[in-house]
N, C-alpha and C. Protein backbone atom coordinates (compact mmCIF):
# COMPACT_ATOMS: atom_id res chain seq x y z
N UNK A 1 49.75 85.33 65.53
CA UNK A 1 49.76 83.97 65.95
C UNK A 1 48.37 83.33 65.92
N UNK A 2 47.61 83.99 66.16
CA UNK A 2 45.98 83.53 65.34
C UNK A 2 45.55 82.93 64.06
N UNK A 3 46.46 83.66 63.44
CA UNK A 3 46.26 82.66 62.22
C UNK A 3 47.23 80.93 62.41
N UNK A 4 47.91 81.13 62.89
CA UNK A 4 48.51 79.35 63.24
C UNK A 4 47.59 78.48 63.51
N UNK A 5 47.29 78.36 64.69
CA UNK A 5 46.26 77.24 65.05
C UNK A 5 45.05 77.52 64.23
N UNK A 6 44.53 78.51 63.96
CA UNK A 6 43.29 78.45 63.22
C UNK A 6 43.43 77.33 61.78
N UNK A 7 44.76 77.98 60.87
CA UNK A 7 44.88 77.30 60.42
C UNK A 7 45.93 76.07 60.04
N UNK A 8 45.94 75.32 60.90
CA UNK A 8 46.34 74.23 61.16
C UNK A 8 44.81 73.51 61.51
N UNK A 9 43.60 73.78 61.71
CA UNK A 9 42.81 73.34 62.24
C UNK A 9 41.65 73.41 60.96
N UNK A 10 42.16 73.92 60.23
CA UNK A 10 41.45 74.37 58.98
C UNK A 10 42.07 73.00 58.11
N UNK A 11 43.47 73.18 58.02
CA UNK A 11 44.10 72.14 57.39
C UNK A 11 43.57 70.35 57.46
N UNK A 12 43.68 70.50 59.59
CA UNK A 12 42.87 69.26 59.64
C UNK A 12 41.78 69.01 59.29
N UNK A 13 40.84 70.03 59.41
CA UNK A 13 39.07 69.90 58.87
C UNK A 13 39.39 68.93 58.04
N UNK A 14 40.37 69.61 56.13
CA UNK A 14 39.80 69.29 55.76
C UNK A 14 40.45 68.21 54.61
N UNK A 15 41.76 67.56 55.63
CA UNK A 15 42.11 66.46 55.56
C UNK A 15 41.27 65.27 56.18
N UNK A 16 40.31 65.28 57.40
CA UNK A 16 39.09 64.90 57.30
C UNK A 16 38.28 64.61 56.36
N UNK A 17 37.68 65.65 55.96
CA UNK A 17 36.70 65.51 55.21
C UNK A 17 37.00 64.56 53.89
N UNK A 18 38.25 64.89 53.48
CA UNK A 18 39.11 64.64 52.19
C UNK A 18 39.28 62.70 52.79
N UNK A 19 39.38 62.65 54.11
CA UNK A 19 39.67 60.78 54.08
C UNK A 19 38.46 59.82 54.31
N UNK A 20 37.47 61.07 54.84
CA UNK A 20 35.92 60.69 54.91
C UNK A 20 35.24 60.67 53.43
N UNK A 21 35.48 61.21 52.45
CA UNK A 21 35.11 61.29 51.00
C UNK A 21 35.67 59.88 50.50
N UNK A 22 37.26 59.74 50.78
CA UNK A 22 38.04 58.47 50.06
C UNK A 22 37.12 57.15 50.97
N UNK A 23 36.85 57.40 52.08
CA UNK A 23 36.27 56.08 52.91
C UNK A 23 34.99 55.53 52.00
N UNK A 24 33.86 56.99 52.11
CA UNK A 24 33.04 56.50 51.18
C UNK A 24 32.70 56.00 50.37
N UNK A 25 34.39 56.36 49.45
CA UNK A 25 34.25 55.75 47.53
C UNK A 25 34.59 54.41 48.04
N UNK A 26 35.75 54.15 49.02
CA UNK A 26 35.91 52.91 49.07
C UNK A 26 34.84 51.85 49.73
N UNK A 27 34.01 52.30 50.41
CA UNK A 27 32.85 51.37 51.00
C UNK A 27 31.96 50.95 49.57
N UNK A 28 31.41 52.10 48.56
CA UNK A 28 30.71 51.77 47.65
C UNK A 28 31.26 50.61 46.73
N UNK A 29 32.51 50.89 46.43
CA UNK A 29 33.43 49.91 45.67
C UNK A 29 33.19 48.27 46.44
N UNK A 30 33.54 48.47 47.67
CA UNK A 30 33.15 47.18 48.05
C UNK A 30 32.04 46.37 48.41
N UNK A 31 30.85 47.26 48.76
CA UNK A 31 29.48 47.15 48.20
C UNK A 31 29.34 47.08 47.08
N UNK A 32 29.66 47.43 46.10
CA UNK A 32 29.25 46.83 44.45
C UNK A 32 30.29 46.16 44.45
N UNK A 33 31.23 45.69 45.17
CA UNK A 33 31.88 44.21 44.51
C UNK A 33 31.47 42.99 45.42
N UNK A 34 30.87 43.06 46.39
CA UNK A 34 30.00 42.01 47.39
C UNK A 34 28.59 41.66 46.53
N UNK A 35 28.09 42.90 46.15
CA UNK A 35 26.73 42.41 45.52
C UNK A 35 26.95 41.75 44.06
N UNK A 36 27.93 41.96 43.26
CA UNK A 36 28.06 41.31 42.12
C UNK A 36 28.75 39.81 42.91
N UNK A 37 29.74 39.90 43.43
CA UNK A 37 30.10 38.72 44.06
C UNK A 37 29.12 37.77 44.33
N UNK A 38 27.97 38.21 45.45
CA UNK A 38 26.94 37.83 45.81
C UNK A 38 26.13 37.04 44.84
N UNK A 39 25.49 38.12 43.75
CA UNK A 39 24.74 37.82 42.22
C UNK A 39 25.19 36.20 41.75
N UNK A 40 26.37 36.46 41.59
CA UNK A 40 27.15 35.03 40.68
C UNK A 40 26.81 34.03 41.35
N UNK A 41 27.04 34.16 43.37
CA UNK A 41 27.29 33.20 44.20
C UNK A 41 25.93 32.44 43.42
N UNK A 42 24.47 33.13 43.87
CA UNK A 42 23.03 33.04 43.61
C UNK A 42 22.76 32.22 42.48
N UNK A 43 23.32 33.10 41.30
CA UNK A 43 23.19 32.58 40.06
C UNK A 43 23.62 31.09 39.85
N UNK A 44 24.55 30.88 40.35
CA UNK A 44 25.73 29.60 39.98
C UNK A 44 24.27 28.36 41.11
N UNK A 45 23.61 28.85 41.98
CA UNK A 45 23.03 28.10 43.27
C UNK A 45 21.72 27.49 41.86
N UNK A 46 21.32 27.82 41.40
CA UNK A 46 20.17 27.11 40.41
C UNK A 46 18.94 27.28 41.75
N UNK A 47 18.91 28.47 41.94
CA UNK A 47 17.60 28.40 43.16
C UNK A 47 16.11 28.93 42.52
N UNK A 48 15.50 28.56 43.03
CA UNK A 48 13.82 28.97 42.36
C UNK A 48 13.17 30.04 42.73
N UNK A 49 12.80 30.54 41.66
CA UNK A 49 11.94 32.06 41.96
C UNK A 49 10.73 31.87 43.55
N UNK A 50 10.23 33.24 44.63
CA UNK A 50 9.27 32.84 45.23
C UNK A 50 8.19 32.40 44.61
N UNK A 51 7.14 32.78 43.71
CA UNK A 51 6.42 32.75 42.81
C UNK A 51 6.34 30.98 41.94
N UNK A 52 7.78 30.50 41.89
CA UNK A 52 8.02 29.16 41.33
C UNK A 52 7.72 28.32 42.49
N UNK A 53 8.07 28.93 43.69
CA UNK A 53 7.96 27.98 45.17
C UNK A 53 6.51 28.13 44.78
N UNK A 54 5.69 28.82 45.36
CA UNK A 54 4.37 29.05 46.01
C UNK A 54 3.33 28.43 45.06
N UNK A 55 4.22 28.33 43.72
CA UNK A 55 2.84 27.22 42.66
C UNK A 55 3.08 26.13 43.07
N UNK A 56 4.29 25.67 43.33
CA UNK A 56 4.78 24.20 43.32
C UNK A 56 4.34 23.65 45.30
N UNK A 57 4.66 24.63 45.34
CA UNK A 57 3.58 24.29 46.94
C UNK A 57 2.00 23.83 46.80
N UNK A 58 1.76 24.60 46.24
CA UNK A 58 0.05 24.81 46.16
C UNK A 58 -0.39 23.33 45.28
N UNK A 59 0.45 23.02 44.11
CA UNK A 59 0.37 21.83 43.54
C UNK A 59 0.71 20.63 44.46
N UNK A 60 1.44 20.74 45.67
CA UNK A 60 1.44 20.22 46.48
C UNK A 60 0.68 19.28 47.69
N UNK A 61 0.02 20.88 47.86
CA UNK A 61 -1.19 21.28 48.88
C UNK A 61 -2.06 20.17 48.11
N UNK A 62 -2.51 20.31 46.77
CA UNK A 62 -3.76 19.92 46.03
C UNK A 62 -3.51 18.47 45.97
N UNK A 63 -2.48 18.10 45.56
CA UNK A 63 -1.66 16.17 45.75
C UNK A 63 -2.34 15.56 46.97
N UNK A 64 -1.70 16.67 47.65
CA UNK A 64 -2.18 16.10 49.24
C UNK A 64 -3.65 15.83 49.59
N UNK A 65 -4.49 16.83 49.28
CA UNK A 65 -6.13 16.80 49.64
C UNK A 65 -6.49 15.22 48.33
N UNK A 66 -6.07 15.40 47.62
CA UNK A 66 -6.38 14.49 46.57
C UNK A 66 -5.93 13.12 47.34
N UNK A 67 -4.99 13.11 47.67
CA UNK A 67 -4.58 11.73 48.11
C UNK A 67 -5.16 11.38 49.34
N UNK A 68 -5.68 11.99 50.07
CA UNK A 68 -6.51 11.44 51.61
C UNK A 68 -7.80 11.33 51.29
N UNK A 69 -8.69 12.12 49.84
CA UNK A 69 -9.90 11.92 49.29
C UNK A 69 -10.01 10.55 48.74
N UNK A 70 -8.80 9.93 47.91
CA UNK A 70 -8.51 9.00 47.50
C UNK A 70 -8.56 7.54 48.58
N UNK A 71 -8.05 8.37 49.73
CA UNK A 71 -7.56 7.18 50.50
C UNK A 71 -9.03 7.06 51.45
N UNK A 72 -9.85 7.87 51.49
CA UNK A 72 -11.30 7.48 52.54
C UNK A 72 -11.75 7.12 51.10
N UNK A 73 -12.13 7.61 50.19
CA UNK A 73 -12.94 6.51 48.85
C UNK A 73 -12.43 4.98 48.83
N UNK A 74 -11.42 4.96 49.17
CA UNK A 74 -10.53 3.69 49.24
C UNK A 74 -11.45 2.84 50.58
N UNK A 75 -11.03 3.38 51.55
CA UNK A 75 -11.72 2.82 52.76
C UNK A 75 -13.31 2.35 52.58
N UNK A 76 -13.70 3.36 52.15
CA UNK A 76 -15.09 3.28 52.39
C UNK A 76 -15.46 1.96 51.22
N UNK A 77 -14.83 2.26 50.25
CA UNK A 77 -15.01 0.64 49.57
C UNK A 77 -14.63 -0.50 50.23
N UNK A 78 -13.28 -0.63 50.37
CA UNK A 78 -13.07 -2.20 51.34
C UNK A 78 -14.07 -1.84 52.26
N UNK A 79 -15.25 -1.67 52.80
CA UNK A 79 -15.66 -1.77 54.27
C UNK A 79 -17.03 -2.40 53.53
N UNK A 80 -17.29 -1.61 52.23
CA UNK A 80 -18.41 -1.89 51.67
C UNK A 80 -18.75 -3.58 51.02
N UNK A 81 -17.86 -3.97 50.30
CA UNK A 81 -17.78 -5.49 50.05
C UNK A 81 -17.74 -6.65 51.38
N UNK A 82 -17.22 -6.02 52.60
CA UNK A 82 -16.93 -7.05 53.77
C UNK A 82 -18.31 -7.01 54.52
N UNK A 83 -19.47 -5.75 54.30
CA UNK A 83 -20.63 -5.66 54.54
C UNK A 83 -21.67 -6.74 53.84
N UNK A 84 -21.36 -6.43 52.43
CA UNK A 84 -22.42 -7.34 51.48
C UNK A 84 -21.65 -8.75 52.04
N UNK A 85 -20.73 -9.09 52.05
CA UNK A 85 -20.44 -10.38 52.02
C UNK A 85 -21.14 -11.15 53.34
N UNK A 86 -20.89 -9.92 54.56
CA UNK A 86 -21.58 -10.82 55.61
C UNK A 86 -23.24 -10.76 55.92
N UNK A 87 -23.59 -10.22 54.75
CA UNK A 87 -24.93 -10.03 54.63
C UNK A 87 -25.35 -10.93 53.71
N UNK A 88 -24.77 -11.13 52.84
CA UNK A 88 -24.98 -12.31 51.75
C UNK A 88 -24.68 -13.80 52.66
N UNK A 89 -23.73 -13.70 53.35
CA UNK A 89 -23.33 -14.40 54.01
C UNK A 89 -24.38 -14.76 54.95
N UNK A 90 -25.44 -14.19 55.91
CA UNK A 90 -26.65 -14.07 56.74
C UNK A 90 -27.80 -14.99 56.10
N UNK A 91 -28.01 -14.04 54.41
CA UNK A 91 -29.54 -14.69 53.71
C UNK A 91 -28.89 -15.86 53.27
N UNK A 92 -28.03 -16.57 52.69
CA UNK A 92 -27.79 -17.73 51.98
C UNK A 92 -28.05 -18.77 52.82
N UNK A 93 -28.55 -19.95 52.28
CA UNK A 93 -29.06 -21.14 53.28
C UNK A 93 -27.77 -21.96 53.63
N UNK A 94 -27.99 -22.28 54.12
CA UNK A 94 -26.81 -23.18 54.96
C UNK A 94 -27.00 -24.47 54.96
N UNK A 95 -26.20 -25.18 54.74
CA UNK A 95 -26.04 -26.40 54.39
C UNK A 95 -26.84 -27.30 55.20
N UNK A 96 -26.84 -26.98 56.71
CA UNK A 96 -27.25 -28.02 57.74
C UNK A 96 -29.11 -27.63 57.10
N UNK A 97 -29.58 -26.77 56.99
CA UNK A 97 -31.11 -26.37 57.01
C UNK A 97 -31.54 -27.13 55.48
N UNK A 98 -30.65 -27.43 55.06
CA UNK A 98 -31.24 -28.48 53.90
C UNK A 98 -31.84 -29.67 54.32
């Protein structure tokens, strides 16, 4: 009677093992059909490499410094003509001193 339960317990092992093997194939299967799934989703999205971001940033970055360099060169001119003018404006004789 030793041999019964032993093996009956043998049997279960390795009907175990045998639905733990089938689990596995089936997880991989659906892991490689999520990641191809996935792939297409990506592909079909028209999204940009990191490398495509980080130039197009940086060309960004550089727009930006350019355009506030632009915009105090800007300033500093209008301030410069409203100077001469009221300085020109100061030396010129005036009508009454004629």
């Amino acid at each position: 009677m030793t041999q019964g339960p032993n093996r009956m317990f043998d049997d279960f092992a390795k009907l175990m093992t045998d639905a733990a093997g089938v689990a596995q194939g089936a997880r991989r299967e659906v892991e490689t059909a999520f990641r191809a799934q996935a792939e297409r989703f990506l592909s079909d999205m028209d999204l940009v490499s990191r490398d495509e971001h980080e130039a197009v940033k940086e060309i960004a970055v550089r727009a930006l410094d350019k355009v506030e360099e632009l915009e105090a060169r800007l300033e500093a001119l209008e301030k410069k003509p409203a100077s001469r003018a009221k300085t020109a404006a100061k030396s010129a004789p005036k009508a009454s001193d004629a």
